[in-house]
C-alpha atoms as a PDB file:
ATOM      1  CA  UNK A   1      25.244   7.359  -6.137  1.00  0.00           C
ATOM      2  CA  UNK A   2      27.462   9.447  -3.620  1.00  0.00           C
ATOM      3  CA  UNK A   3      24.957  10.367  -0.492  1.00  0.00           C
ATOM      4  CA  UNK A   4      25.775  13.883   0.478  1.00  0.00           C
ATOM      5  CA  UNK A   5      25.907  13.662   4.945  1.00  0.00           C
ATOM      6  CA  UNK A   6      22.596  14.746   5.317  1.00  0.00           C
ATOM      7  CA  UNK A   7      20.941  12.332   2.557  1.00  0.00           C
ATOM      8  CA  UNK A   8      22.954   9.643   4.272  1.00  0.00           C
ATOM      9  CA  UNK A   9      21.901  10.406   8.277  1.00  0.00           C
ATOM     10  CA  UNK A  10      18.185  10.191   7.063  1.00  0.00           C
ATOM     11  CA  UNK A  11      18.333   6.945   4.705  1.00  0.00           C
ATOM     12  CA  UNK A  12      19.699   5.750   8.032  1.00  0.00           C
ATOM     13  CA  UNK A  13      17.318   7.358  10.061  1.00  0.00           C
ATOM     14  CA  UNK A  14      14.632   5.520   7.439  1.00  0.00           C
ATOM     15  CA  UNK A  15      15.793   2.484   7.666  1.00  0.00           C
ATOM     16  CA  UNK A  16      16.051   1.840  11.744  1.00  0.00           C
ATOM     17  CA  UNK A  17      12.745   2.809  11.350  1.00  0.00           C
ATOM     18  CA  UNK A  18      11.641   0.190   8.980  1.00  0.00           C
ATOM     19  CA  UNK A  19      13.261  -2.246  11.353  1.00  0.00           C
ATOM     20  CA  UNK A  20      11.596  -1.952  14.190  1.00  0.00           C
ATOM     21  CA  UNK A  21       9.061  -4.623  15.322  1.00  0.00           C
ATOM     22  CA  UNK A  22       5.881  -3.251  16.896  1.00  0.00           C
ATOM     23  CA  UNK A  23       5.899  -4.461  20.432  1.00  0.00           C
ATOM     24  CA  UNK A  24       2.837  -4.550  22.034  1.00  0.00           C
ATOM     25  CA  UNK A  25       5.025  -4.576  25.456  1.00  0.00           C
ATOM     26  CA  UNK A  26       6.973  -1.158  24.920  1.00  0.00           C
ATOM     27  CA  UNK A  27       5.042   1.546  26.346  1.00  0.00           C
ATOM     28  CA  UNK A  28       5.875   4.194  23.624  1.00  0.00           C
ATOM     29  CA  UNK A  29       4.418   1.561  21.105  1.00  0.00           C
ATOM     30  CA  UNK A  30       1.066   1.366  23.401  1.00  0.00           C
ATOM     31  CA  UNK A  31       0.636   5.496  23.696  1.00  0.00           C
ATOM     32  CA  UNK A  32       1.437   5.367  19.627  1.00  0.00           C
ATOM     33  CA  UNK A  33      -1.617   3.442  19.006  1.00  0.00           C
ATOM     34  CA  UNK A  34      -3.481   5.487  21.767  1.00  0.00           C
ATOM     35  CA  UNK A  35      -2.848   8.390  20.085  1.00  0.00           C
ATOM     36  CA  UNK A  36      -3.915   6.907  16.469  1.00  0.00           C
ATOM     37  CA  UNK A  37      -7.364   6.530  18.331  1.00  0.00           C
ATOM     38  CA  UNK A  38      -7.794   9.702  19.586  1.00  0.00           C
ATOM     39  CA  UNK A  39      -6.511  11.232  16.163  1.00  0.00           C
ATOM     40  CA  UNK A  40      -9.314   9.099  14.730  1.00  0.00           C
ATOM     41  CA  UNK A  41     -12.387   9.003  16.961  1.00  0.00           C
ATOM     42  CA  UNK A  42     -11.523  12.240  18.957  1.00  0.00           C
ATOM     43  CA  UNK A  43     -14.802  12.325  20.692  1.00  0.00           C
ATOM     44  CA  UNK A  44     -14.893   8.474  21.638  1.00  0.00           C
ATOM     45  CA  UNK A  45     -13.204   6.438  24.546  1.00  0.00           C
ATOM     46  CA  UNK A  46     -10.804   3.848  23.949  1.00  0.00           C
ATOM     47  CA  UNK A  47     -11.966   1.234  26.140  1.00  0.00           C
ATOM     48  CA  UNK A  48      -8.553  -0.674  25.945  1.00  0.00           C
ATOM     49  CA  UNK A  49      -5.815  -1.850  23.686  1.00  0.00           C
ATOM     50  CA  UNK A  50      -7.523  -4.460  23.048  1.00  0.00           C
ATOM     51  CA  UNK A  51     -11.114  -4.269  22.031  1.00  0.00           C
ATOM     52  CA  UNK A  52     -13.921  -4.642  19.446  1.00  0.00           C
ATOM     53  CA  UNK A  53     -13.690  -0.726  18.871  1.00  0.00           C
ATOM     54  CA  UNK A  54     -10.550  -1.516  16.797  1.00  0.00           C
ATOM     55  CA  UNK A  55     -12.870  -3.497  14.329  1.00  0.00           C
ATOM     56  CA  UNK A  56     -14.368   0.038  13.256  1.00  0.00           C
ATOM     57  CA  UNK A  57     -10.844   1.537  12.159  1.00  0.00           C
ATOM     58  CA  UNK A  58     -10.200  -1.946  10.014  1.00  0.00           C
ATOM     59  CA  UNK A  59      -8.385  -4.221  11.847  1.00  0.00           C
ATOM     60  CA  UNK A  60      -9.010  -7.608  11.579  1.00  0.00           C
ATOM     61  CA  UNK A  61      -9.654  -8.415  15.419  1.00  0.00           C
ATOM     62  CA  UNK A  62     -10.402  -6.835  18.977  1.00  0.00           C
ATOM     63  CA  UNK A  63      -6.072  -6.725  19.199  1.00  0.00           C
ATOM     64  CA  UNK A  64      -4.977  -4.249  16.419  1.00  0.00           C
ATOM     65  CA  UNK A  65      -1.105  -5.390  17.246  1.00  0.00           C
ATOM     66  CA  UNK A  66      -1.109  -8.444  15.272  1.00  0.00           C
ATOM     67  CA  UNK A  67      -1.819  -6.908  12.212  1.00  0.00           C
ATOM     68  CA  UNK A  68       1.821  -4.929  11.870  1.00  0.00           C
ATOM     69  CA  UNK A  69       3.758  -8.245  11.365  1.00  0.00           C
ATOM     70  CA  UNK A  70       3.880  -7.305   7.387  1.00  0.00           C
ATOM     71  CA  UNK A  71       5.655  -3.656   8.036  1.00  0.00           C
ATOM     72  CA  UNK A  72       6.404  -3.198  11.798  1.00  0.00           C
ATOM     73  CA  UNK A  73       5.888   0.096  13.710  1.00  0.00           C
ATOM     74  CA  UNK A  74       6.460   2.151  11.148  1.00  0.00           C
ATOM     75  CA  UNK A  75       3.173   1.605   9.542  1.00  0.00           C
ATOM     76  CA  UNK A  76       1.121   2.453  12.229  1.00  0.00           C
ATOM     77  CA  UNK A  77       4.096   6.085  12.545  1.00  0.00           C
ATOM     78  CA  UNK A  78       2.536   6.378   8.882  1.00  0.00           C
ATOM     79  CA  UNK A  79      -1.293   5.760  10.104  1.00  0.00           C
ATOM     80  CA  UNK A  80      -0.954   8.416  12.638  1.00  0.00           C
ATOM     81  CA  UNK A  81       1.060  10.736  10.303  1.00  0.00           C
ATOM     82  CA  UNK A  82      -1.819  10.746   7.878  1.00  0.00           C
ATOM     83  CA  UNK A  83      -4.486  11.460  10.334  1.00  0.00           C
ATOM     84  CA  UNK A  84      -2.808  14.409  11.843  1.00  0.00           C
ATOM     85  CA  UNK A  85      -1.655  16.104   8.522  1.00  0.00           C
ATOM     86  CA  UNK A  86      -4.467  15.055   6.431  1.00  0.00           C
ATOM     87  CA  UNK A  87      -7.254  14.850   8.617  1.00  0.00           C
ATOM     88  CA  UNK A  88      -9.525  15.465   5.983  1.00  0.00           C
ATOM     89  CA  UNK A  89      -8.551  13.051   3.786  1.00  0.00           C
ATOM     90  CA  UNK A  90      -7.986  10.557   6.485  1.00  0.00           C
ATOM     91  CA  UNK A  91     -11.682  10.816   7.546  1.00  0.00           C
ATOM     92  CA  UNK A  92     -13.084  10.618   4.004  1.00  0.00           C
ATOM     93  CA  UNK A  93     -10.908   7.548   3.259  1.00  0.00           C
ATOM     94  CA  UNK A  94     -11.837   6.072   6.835  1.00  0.00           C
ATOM     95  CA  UNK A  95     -15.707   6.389   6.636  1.00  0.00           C
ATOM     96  CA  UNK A  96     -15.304   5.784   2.436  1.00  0.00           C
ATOM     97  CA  UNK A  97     -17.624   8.837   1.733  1.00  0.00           C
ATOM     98  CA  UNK A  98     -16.619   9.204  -1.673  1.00  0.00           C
ATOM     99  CA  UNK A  99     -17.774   7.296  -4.518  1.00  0.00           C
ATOM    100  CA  UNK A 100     -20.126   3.876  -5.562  1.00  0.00           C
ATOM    101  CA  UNK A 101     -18.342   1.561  -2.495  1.00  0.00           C
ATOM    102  CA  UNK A 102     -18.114  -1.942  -2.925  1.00  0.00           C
ATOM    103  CA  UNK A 103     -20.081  -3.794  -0.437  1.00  0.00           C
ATOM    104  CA  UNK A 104     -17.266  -5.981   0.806  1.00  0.00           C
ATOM    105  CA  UNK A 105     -14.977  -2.754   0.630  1.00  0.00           C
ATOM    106  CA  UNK A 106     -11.252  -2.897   1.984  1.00  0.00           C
ATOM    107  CA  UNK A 107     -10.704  -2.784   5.941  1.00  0.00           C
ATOM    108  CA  UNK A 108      -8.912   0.829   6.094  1.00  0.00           C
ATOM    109  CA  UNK A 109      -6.323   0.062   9.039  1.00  0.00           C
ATOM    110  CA  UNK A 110      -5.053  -3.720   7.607  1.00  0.00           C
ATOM    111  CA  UNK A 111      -5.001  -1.576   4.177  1.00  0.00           C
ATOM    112  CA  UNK A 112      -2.829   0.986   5.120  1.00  0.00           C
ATOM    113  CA  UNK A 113      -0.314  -1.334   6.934  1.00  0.00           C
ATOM    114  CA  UNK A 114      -0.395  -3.316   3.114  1.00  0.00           C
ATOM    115  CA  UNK A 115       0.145   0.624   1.640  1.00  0.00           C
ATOM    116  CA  UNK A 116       3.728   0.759   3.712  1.00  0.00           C
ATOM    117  CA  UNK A 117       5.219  -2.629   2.642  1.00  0.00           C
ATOM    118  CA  UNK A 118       4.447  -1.496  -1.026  1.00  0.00           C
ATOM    119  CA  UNK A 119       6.382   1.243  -0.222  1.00  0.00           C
ATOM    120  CA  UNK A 120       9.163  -0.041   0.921  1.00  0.00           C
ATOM    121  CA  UNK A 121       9.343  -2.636  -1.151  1.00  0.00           C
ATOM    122  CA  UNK A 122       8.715  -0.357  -3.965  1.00  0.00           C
ATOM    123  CA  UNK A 123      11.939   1.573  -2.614  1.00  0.00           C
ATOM    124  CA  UNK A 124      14.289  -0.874  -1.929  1.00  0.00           C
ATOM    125  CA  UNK A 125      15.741   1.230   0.470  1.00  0.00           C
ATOM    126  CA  UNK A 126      17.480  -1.897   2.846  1.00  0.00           C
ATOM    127  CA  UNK A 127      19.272  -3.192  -0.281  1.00  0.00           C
ATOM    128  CA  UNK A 128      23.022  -2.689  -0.385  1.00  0.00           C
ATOM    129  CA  UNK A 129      23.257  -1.740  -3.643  1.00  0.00           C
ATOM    130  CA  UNK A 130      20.445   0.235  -5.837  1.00  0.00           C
ATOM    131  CA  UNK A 131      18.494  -1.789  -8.244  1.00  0.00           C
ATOM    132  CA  UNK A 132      15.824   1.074  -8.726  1.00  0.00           C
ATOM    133  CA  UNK A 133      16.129   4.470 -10.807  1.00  0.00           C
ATOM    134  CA  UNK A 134      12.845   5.341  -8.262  1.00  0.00           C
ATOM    135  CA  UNK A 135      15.205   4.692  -5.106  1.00  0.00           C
ATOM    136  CA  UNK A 136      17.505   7.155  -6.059  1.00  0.00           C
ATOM    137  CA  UNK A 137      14.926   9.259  -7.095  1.00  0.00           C
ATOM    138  CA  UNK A 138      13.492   9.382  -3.758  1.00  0.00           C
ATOM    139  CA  UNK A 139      16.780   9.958  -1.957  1.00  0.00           C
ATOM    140  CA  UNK A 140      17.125  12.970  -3.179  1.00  0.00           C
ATOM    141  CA  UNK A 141      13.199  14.019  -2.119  1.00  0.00           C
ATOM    142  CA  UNK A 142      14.644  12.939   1.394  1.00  0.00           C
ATOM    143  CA  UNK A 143      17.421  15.139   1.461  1.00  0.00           C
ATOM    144  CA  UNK A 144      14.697  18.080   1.153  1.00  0.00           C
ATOM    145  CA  UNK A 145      12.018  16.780   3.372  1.00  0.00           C
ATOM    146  CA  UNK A 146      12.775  14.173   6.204  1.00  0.00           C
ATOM    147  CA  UNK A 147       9.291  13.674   6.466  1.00  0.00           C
ATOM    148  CA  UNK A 148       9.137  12.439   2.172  1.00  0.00           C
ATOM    149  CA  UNK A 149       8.460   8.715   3.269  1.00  0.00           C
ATOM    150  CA  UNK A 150       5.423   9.788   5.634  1.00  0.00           C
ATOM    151  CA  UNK A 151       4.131  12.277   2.564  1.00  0.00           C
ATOM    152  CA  UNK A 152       4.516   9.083   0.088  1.00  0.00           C
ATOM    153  CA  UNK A 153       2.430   6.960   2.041  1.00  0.00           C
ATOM    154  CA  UNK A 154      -0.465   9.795   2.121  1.00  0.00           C
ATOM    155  CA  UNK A 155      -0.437  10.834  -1.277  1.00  0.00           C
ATOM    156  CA  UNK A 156      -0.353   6.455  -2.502  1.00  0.00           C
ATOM    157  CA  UNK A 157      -3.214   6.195  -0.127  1.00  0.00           C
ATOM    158  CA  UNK A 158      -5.355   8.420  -1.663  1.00  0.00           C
ATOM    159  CA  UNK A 159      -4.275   7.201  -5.337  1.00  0.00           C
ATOM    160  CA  UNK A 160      -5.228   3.907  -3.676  1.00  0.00           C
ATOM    161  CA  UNK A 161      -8.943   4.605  -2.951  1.00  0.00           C
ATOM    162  CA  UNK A 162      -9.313   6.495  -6.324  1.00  0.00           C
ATOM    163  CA  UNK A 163      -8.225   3.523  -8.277  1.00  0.00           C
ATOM    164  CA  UNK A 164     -10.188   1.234  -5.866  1.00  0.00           C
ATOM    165  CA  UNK A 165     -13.299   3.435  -7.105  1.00  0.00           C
ATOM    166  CA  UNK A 166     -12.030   4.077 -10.778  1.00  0.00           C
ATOM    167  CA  UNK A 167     -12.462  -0.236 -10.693  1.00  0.00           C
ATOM    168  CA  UNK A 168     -15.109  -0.769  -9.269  1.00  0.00           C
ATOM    169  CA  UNK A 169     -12.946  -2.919  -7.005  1.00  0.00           C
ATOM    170  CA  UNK A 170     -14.103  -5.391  -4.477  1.00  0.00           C
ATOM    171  CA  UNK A 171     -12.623  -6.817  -1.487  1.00  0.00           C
ATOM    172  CA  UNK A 172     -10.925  -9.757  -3.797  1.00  0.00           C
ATOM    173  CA  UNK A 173      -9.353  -7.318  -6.109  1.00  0.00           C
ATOM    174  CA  UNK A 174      -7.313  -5.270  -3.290  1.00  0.00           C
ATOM    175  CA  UNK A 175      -3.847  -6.970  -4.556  1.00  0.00           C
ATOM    176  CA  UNK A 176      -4.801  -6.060  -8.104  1.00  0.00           C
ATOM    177  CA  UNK A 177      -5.504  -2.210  -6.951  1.00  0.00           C
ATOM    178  CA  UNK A 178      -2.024  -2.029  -5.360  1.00  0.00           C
ATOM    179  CA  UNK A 179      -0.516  -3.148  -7.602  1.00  0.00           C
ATOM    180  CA  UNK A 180      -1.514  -0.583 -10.132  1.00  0.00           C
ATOM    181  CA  UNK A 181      -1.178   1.698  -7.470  1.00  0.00           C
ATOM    182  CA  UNK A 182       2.680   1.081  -7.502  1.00  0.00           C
ATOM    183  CA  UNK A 183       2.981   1.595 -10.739  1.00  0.00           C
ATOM    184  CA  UNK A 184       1.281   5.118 -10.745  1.00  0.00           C
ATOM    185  CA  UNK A 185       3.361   6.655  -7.833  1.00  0.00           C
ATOM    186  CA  UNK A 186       6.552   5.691  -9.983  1.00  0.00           C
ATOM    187  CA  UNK A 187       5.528   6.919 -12.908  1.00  0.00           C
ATOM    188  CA  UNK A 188       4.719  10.260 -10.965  1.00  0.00           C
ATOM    189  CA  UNK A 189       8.110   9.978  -9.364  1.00  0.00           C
ATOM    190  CA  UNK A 190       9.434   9.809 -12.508  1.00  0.00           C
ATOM    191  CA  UNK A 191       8.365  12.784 -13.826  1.00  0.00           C
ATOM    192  CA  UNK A 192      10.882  15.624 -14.730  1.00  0.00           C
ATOM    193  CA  UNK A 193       9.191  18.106 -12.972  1.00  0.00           C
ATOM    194  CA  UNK A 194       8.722  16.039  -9.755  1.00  0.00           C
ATOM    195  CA  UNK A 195      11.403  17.081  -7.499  1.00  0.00           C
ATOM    196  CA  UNK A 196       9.310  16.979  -3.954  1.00  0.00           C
ATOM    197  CA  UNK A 197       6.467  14.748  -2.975  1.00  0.00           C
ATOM    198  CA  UNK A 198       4.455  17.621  -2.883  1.00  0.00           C
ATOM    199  CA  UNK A 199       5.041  17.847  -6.900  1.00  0.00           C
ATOM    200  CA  UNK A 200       3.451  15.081  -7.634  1.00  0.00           C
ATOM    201  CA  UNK A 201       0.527  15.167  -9.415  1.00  0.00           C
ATOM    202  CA  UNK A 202      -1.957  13.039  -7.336  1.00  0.00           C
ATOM    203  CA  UNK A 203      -0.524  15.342  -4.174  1.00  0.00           C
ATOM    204  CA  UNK A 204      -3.691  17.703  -5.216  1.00  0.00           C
ATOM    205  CA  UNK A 205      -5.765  14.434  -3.819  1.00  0.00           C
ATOM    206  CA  UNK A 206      -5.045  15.141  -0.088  1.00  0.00           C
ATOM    207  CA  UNK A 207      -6.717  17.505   1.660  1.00  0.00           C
END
């Protein structure tokens, strides 16, 4: 497909930032995962990058860096994304108010980092040429809203706890629940009446 200049300067913009490591040395990485506490526990004190708190958001240790090897810094861009547009949402998913929970549920944080590399690979956006009709699809979403990729990740969160629930799922069936949860965003991508991420039909899930 011929990219039209502005389609083309954010697939670009996209994919930098899918390439970029998170560095627990860069400062601007360090405030970005400051500010995804405070955006989460607003009335509790980080008491350092590295510390049990973390444990309470769903990482897997007291040092929340080593869980972005899968996706990079871009999955903790789409943590913080979520919890400052769909606070709501972000809480309910967080403290898993809704629904008979599993009592070995999924850790939210390491989950969420899982949700981007679906996405991406889901995309194929860092191929040279398109294999997917879903890529091209979502091109075009980004040529209306630079923020589409960000949106994505909210709205297959939420279709990610609902099919979590609508299984019964337990910790040993997360891959399972992705998995179908792939498979529903691009069927709702697919739709003909889809034309922003805000169309899709499991967009009426955030709040």
């Amino acid at each position: 497909m011929n990219l039209t200049p502005v389609q083309e300067e954010r697939l670009q913009r996209l994919k930098h930032r899918m390439k970029v490591y998170f560095d627990p040395s860069r400062r601007d990485h360090q405030e970005a995962l400051k500010a995804l506490w405070r955006a989460t526990y607003p009335d509790q004190e980080l008491q350092g990058l590295i510390s049990e708190q973390w444990k309470d958001m769903g990482w897997q240790g007291r040092d929340p860096s080593t869980d972005f090897r899968g996706a990079g810094f871009i999955s903790l861009e789409n943590l913080l994304f979520f919890a400052k547009t769909f606070s709501a949402s972000f809480q309910r998913l967080l403290k898993k108010q809704c629904g008979n929970r599993a009592t070995w549920e999924y850790p939210f944080a390491v989950a969420g980092v899982n949700i981007t590399f679906m996405i991406m690979q889901m995309l194929d956006l860092q191929s040279t040429k398109p294999r997917t009709f879903v890529r091209a699809i979502f091109i075009q979403m980004l040529s209306e809203d630079e923020w589409a990729f960000d949106l994505l990740y909210c709205v297959a969160f939420v279709v990610m706890d609902k099919q979590w629930l609508d299984k019964n799922a337990s910790y040993m069936d997360f891959n399972e629940v992705l998995k179908s949860t792939r498979t529903q965003l691009e069927r709702e991508l697919m739709l003909d009446d889809v034309m922003r991420i805000e169309d899709m039909p499991s967009y009426s899930l955030l709040c």
